[in-house]
C-alpha atoms as a PDB file:
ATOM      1  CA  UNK A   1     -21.593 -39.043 -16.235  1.00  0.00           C
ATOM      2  CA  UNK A   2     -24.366 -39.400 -13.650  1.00  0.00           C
ATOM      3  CA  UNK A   3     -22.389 -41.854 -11.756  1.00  0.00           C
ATOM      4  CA  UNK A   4     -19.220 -39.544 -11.363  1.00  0.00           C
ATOM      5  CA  UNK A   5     -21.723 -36.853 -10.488  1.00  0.00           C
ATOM      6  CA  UNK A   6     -22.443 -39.246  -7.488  1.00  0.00           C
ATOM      7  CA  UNK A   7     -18.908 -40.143  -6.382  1.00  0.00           C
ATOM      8  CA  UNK A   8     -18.142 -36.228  -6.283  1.00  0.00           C
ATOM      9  CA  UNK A   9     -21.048 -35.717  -3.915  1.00  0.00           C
ATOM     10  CA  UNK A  10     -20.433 -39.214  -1.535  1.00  0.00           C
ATOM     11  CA  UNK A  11     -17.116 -37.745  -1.227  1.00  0.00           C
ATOM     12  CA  UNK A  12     -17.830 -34.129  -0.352  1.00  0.00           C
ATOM     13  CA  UNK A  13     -20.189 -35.755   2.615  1.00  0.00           C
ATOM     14  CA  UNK A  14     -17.583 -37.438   4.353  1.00  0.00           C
ATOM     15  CA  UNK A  15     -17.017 -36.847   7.511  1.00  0.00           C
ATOM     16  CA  UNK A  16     -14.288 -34.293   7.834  1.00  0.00           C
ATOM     17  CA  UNK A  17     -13.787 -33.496   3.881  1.00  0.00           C
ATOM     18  CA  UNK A  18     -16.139 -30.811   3.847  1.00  0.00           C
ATOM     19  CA  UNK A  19     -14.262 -28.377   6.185  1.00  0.00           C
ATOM     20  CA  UNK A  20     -10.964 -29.641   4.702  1.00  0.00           C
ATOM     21  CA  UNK A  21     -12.386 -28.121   1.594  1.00  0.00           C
ATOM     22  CA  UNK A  22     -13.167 -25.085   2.930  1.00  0.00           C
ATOM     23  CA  UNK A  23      -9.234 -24.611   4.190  1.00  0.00           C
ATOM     24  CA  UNK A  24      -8.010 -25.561   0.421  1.00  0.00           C
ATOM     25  CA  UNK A  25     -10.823 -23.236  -0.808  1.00  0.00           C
ATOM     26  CA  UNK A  26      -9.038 -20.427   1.046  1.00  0.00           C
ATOM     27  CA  UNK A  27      -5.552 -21.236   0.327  1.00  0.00           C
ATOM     28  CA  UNK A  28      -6.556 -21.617  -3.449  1.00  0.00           C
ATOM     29  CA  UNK A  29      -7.235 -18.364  -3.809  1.00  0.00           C
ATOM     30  CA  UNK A  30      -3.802 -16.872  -3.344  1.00  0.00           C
ATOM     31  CA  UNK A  31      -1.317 -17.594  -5.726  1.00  0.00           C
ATOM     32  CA  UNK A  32       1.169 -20.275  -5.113  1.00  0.00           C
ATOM     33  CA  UNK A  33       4.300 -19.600  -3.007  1.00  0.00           C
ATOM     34  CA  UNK A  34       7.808 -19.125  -4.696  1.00  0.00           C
ATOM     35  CA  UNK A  35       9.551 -22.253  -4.297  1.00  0.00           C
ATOM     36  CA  UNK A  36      12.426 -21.343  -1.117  1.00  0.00           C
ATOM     37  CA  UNK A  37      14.877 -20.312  -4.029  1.00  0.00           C
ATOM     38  CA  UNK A  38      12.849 -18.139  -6.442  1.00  0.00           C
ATOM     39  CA  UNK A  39      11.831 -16.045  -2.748  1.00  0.00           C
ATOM     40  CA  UNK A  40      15.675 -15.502  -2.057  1.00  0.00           C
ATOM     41  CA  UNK A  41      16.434 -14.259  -5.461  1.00  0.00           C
ATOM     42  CA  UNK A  42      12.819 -12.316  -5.658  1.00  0.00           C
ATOM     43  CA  UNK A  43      13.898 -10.523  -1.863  1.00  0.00           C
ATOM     44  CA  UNK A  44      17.170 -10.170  -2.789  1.00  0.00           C
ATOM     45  CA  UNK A  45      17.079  -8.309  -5.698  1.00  0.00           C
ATOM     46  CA  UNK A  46      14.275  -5.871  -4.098  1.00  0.00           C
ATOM     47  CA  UNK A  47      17.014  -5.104  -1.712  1.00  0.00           C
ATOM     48  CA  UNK A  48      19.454  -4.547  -4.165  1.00  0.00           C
ATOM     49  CA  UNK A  49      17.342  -2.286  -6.133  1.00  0.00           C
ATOM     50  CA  UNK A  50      15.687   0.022  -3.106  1.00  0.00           C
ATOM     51  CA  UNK A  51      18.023  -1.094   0.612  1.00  0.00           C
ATOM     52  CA  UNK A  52      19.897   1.900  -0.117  1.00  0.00           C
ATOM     53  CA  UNK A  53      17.360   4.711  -1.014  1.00  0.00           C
ATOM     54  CA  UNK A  54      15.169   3.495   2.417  1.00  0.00           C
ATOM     55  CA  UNK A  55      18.462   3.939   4.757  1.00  0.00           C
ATOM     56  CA  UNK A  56      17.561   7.541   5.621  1.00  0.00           C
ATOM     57  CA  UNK A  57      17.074   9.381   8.660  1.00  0.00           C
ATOM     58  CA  UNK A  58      13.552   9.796   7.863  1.00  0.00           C
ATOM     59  CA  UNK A  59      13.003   6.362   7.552  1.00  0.00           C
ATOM     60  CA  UNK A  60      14.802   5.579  10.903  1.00  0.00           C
ATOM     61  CA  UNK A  61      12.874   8.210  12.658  1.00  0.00           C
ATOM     62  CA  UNK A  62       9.310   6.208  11.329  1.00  0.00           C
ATOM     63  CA  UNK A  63      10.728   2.774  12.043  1.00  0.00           C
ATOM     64  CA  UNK A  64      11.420   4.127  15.896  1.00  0.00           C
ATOM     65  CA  UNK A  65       7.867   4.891  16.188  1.00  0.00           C
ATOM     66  CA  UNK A  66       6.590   1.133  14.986  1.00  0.00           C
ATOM     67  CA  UNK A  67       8.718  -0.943  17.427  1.00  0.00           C
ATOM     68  CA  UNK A  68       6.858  -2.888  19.966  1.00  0.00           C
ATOM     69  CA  UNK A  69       9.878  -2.191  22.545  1.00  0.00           C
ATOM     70  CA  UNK A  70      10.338  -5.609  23.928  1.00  0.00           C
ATOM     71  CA  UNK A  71      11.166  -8.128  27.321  1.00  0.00           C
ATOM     72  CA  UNK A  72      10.288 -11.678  27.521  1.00  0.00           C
ATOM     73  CA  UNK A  73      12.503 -13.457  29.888  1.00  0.00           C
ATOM     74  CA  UNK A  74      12.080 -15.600  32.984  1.00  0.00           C
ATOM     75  CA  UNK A  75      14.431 -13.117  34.327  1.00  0.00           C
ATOM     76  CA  UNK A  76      11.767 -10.505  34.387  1.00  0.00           C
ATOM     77  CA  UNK A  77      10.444  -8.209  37.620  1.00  0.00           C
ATOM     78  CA  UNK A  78       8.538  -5.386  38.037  1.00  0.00           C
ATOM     79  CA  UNK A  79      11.422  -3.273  38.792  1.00  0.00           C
ATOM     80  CA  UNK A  80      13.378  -4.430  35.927  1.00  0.00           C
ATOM     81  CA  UNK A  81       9.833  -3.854  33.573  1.00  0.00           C
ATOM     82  CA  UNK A  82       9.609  -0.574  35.534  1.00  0.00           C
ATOM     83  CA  UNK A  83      12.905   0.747  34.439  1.00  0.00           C
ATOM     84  CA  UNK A  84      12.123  -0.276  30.535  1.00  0.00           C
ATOM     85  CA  UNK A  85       8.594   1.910  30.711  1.00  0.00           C
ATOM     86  CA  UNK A  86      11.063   4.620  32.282  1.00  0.00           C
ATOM     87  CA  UNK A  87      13.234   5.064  29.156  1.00  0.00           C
ATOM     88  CA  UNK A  88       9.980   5.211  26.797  1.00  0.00           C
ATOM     89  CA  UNK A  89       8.662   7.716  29.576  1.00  0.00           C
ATOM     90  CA  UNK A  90      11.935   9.773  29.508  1.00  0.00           C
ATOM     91  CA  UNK A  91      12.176   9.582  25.671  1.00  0.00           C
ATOM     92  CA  UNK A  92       8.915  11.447  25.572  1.00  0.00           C
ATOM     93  CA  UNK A  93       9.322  14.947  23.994  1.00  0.00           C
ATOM     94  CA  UNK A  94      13.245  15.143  23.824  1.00  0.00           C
ATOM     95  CA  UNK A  95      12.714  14.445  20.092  1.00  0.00           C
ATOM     96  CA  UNK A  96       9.895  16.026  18.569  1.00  0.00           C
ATOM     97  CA  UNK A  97      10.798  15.005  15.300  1.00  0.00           C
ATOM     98  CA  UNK A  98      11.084  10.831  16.515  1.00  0.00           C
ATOM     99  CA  UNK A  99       7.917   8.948  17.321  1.00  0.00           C
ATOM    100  CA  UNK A 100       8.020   7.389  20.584  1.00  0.00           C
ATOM    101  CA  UNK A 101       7.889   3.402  20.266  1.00  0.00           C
ATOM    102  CA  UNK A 102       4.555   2.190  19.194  1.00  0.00           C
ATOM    103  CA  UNK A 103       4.261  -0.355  22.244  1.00  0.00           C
ATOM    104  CA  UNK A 104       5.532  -2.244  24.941  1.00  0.00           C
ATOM    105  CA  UNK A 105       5.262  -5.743  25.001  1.00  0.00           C
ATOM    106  CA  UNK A 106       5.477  -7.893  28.234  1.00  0.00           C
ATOM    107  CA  UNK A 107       4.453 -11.078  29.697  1.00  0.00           C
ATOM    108  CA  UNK A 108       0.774 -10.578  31.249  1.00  0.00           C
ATOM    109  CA  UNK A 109       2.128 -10.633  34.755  1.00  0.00           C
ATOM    110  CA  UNK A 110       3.673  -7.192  34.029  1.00  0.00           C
ATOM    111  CA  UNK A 111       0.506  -5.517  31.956  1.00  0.00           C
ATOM    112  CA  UNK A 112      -0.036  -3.863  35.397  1.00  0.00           C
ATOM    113  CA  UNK A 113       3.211  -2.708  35.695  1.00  0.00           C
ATOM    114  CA  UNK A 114       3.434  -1.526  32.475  1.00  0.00           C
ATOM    115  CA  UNK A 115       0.161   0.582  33.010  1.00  0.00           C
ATOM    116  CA  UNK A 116       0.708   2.101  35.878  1.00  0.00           C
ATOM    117  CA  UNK A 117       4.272   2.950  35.262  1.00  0.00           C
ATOM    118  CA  UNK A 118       3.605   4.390  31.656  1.00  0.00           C
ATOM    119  CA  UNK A 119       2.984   8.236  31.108  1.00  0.00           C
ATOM    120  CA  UNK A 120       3.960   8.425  27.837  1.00  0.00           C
ATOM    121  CA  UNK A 121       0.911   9.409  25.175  1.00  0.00           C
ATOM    122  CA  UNK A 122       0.248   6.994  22.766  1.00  0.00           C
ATOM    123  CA  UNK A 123       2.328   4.076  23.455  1.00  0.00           C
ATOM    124  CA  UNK A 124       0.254   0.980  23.058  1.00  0.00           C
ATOM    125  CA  UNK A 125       0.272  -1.875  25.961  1.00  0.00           C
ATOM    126  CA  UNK A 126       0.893  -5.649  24.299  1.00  0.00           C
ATOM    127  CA  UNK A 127       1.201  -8.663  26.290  1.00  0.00           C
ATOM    128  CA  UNK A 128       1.621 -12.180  25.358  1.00  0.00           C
ATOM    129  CA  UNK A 129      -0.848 -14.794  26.088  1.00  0.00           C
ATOM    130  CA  UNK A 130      -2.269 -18.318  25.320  1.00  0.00           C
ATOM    131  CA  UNK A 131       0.703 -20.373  26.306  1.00  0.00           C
ATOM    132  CA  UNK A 132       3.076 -18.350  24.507  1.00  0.00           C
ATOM    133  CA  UNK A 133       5.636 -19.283  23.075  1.00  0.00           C
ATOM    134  CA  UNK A 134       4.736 -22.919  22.962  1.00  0.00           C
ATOM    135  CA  UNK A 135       0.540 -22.112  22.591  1.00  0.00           C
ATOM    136  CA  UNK A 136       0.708 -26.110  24.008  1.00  0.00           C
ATOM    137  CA  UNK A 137      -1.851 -25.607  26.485  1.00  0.00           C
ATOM    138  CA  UNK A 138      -5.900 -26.391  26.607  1.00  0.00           C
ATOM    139  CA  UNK A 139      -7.857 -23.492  24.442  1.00  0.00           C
ATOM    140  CA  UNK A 140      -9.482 -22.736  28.108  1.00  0.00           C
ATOM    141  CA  UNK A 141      -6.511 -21.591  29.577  1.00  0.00           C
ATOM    142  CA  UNK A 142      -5.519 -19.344  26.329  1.00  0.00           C
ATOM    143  CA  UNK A 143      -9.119 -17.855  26.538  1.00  0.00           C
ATOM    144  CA  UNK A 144      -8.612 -16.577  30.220  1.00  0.00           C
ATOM    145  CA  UNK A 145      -5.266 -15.727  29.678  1.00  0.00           C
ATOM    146  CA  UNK A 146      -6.077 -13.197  27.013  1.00  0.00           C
ATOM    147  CA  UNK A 147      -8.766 -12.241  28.907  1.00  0.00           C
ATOM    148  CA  UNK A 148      -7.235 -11.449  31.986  1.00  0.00           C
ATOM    149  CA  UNK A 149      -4.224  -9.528  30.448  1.00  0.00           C
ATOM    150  CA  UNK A 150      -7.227  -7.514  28.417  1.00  0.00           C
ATOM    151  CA  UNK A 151      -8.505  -7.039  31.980  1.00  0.00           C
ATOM    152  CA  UNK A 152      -5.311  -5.560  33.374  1.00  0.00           C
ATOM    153  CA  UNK A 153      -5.186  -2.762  30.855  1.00  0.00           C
ATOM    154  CA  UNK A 154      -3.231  -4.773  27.258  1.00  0.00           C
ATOM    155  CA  UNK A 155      -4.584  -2.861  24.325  1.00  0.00           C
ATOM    156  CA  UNK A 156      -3.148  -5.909  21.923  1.00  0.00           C
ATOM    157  CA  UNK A 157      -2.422  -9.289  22.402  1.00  0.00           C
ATOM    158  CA  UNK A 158       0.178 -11.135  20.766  1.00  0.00           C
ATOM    159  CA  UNK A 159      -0.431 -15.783  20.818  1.00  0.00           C
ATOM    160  CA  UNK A 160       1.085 -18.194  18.744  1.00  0.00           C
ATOM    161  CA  UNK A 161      -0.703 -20.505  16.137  1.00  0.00           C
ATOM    162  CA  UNK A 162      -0.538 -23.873  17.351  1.00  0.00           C
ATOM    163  CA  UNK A 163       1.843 -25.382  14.909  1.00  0.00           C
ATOM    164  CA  UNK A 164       0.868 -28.890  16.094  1.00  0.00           C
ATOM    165  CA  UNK A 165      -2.562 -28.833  14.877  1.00  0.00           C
ATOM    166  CA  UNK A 166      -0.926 -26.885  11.978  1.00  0.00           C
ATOM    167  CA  UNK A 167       1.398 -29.494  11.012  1.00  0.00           C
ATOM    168  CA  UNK A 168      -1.038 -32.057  10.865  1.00  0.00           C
ATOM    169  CA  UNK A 169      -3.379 -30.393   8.743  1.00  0.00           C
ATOM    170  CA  UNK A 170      -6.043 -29.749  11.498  1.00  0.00           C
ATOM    171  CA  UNK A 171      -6.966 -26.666  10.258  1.00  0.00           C
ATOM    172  CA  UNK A 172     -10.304 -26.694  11.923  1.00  0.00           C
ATOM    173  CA  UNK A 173      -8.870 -26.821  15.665  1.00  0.00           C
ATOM    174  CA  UNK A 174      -5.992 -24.412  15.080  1.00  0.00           C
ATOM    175  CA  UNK A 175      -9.043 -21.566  13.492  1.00  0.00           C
ATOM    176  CA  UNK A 176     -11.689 -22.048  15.966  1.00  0.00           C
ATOM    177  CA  UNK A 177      -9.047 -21.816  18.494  1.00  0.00           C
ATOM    178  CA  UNK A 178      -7.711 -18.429  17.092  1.00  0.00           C
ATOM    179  CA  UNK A 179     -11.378 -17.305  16.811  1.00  0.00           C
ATOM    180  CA  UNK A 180     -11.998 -17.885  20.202  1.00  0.00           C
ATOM    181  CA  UNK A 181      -9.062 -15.701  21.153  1.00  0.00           C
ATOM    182  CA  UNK A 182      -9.979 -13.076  19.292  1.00  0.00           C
ATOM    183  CA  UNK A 183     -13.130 -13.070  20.668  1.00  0.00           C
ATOM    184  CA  UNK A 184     -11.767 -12.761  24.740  1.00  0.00           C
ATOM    185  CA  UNK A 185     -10.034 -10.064  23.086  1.00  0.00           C
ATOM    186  CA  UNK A 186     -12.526  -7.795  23.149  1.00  0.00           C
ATOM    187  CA  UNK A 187     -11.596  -4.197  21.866  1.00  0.00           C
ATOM    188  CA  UNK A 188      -7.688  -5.261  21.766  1.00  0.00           C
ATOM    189  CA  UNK A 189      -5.711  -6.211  18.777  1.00  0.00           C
ATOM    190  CA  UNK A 190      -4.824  -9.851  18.199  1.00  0.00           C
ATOM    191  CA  UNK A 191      -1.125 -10.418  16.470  1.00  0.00           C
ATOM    192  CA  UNK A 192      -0.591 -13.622  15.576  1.00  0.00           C
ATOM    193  CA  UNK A 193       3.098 -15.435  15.362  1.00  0.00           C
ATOM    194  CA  UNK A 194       3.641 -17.748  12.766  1.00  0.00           C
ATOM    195  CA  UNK A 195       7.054 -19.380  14.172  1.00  0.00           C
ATOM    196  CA  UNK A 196       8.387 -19.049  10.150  1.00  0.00           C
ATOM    197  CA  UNK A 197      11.197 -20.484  12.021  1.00  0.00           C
ATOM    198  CA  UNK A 198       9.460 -23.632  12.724  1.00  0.00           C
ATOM    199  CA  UNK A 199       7.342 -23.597   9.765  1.00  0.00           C
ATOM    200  CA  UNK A 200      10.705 -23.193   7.369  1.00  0.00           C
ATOM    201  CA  UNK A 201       8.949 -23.191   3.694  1.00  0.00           C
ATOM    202  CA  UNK A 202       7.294 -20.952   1.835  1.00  0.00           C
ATOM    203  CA  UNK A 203       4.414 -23.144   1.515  1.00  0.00           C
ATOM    204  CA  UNK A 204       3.828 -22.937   5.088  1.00  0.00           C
ATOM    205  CA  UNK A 205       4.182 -19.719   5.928  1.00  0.00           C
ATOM    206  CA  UNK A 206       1.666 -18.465   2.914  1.00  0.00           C
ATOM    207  CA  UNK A 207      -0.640 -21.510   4.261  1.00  0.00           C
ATOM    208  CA  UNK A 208      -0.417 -20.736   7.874  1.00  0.00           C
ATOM    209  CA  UNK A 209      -0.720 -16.027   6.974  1.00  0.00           C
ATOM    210  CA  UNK A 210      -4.020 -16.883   4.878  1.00  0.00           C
ATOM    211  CA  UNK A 211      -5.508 -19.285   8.487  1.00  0.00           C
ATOM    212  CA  UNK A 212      -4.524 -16.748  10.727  1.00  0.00           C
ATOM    213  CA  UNK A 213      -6.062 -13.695   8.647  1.00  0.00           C
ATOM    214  CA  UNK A 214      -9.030 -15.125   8.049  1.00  0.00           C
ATOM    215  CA  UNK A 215      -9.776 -16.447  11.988  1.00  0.00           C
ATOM    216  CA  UNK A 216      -9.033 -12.795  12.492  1.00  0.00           C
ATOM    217  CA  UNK A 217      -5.740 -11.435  12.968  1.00  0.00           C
ATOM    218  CA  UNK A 218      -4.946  -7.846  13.095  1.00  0.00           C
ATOM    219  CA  UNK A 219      -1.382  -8.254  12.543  1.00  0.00           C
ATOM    220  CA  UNK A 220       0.103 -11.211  11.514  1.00  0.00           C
ATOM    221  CA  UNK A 221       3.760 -11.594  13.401  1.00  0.00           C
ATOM    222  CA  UNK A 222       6.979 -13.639  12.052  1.00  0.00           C
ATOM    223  CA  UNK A 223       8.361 -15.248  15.230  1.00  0.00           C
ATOM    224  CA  UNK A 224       8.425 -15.759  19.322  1.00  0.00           C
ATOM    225  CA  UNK A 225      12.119 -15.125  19.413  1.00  0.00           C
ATOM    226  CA  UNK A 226      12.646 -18.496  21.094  1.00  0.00           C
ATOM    227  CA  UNK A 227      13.704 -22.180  20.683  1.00  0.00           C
ATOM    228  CA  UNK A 228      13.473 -21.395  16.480  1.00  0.00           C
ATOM    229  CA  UNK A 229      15.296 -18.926  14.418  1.00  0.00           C
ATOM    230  CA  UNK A 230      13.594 -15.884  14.070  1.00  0.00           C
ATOM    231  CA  UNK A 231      12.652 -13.857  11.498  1.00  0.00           C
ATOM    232  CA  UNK A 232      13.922 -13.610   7.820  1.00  0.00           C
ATOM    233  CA  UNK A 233      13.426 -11.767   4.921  1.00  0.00           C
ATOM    234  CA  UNK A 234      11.970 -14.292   2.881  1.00  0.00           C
ATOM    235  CA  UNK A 235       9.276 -15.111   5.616  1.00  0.00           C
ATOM    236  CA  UNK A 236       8.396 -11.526   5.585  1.00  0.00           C
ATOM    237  CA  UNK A 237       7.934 -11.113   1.552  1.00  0.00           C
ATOM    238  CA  UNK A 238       5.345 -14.395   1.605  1.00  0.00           C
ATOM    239  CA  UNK A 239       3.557 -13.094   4.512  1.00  0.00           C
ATOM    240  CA  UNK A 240       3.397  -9.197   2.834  1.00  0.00           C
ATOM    241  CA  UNK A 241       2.354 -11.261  -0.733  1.00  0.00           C
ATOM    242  CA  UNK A 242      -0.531 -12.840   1.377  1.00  0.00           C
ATOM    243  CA  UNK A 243      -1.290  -9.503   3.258  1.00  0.00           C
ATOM    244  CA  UNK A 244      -1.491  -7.907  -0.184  1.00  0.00           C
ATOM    245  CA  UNK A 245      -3.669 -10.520  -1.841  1.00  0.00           C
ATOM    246  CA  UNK A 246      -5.993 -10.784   1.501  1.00  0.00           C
ATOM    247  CA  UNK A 247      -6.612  -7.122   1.343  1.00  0.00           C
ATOM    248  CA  UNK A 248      -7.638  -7.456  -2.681  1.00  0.00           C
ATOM    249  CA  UNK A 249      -9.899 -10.843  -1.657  1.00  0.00           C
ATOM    250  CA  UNK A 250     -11.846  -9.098   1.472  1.00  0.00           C
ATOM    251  CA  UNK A 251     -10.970  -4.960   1.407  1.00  0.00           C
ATOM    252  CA  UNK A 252      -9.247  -5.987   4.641  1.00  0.00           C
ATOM    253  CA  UNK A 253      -5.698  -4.602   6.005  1.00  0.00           C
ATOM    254  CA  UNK A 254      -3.558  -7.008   8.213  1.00  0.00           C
ATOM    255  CA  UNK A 255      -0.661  -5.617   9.497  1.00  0.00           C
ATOM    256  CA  UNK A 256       2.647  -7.373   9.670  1.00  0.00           C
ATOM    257  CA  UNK A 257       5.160  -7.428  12.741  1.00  0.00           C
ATOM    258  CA  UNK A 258       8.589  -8.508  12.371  1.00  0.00           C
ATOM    259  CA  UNK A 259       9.989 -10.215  15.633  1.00  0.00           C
ATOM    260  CA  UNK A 260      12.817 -12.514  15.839  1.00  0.00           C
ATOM    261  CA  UNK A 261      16.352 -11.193  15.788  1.00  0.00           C
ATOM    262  CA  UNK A 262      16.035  -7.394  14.950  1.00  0.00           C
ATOM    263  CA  UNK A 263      18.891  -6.015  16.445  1.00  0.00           C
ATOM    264  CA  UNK A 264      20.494  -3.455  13.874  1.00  0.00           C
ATOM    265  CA  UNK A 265      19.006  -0.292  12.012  1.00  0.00           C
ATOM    266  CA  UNK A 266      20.151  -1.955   8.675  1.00  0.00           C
ATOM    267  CA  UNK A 267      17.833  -5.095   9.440  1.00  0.00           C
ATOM    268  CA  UNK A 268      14.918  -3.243  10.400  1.00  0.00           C
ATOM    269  CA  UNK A 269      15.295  -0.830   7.152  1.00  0.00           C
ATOM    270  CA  UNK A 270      15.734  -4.575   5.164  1.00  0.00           C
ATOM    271  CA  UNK A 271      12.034  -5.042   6.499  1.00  0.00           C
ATOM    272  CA  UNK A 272      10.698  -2.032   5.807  1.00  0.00           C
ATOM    273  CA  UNK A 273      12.005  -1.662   2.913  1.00  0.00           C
ATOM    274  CA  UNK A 274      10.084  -4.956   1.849  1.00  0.00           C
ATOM    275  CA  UNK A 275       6.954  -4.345   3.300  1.00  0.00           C
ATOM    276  CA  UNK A 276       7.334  -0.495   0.962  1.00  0.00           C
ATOM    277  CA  UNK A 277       7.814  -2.798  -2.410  1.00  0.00           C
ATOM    278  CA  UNK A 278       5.033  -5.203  -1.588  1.00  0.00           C
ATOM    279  CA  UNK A 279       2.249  -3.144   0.593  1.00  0.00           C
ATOM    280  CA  UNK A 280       3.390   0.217  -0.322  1.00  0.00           C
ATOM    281  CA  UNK A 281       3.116   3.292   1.479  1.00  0.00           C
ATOM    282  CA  UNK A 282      -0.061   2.588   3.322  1.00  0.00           C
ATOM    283  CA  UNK A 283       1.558   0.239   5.295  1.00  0.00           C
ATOM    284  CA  UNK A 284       4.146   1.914   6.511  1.00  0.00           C
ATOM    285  CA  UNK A 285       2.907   3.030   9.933  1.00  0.00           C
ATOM    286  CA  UNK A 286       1.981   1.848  13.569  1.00  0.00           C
ATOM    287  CA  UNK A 287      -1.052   0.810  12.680  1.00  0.00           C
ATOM    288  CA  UNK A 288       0.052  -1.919  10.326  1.00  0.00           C
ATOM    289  CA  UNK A 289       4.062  -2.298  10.424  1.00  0.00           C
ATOM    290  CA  UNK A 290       5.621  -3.135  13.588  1.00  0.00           C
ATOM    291  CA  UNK A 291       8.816  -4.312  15.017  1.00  0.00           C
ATOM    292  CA  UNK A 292       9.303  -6.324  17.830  1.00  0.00           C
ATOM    293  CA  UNK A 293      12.761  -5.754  19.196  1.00  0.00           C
ATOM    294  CA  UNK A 294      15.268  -4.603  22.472  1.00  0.00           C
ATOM    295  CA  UNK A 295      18.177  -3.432  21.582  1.00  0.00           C
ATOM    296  CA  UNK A 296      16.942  -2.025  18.031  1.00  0.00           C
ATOM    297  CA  UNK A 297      15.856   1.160  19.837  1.00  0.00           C
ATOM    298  CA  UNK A 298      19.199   2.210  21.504  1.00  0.00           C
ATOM    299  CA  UNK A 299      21.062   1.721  17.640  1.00  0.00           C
ATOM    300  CA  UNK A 300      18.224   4.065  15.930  1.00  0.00           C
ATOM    301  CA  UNK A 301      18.492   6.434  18.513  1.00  0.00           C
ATOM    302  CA  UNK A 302      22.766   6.165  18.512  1.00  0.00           C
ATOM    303  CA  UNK A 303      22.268   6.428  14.512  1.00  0.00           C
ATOM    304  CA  UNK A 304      20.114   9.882  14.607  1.00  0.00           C
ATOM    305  CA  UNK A 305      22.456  11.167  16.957  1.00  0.00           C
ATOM    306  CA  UNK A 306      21.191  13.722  20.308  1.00  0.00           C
END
């Protein structure tokens, strides 16, 4: 008995095992993932059950006012960001009854832009940063990055995990890295993407929400929209399971964004209509549900009509 008593403690001093403990600690205390299968039958019959009762006006009118309205191509100039702000600015007030989008998100060169162009009331500024989409570059550079778009006036900040040191299990680099950021953050919000494209199981994704939450993530976020498919339903029911169960661990709310392919008011009501079943009500607002997307604006506002 004694002897085994030893082995356990030799083993918990090796070099390494302790903070590889500490990951498994966390992840242990969420329930398991669904296997891939189980999730697609679980989503699919929430859909079945509620899709239809959530495709409302109302609901179209709320989802409008969570969308992080969206460019991130290489394409990109201030005149062409400059005309985007312009149809959030002339949105303002023609509908009383539709929020105005809850953001614009840009690449940092355009945070300026955005903020000196934008006369709207309440509409957030979000930038990418840290070597997005890739996050392949040294923690240094992500720092300043995030920093600097802070600087120019972002109020959140949206960086990807590094899946590399994810997908080798070096759990340690990819949280003090995401620390860090959150730290040159400041006052803004930190989102933080996933990829679920590139991280494909359920496993994964549940693994990689619980790292990200607990480095400190305000919103955890499905995909980049580039280079791997974006997001799915099934991602977004095991990240709103971990949400859920994070909140009942620490008293914490994370919000979830949704990024990756939202082009229709039928997907976005698909999301929302998940995040209702698993979060509930509380969660269905700017301040935790978002939507990153650019066309999805122009089909809510063609669906409620002038």
């Amino acid at each position: 008995m004694a002897h085994h008593c030893d082995c356990e403690y030799d083993h918990k001093h090796e070099s390494g095992s302790v903070q590889t403990d500490r990951y498994h600690e966390a992840f242990n205390r969420f329930e398991p993932a669904l296997s891939d299968v189980q999730t697609t039958e679980t989503v699919n019959t929430l859909l079945e059950k509620h899709f239809q009762e959530n495709f409302t006006p109302e609901v179209l009118k709320n989802i409008h006012g969570c969308i992080d309205l969206t460019s991130l191509t290489s394409l990109d100039t201030k005149e062409s960001i400059w005309k985007m702000v312009d149809t959030v600015n002339d949105f303002e007030g023609t509908r009383p009854d539709v929020p105005n989008v809850a953001a614009i998100c840009t690449y940092p060169l355009f945070v300026e832009t955005v903020k000196q162009a934008l006369t709207a009331q309440n509409v957030k500024i979000a930038s990418v940063a840290a070597g997005f989409p890739s996050s392949q570059t040294f923690m240094e550079v992500k720092i300043a990055e995030t920093a600097m778009a802070v600087m120019q006036g972002a109020d959140e900040i949206d960086v990807v995990i590094n899946l590399g040191y994810f997908m080798e299990d070096n759990f340690e680099e990819l949280t003090e890295e995401l620390q860090e950021i959150k730290e040159s953050c400041r006052g803004a919000h930190l989102k933080v993407i996933l990829e679920t494209g590139a991280l494909v199981s359920a496993e994964n994704i549940q693994r990689a929400s619980i790292l990200a939450m607990y480095s400190g993530a305000d919103f955890i976020k499905t995909s980049t929209g580039k280079s791997y498919p974006g997001a799915t339903i099934e991602a977004a029911y095991t990240m709103c399971k971990a949400i859920k169960t994070y909140h009942s661990i620490t008293g914490n709310k994370v919000g979830i964004k949704i990024s990756g392919g939202v082009r229709t008011a039928e997907d976005a009501v698909k999301y929302y209509t998940i995040a209702k079943e698993i979060l509930g009500e509380e969660w269905l607002n700017k301040e935790l549900f978002r939507i990153g997307a650019s066309s999805l604006v122009s089909d809510i506002e063609k669906r409620l009509g002038k």
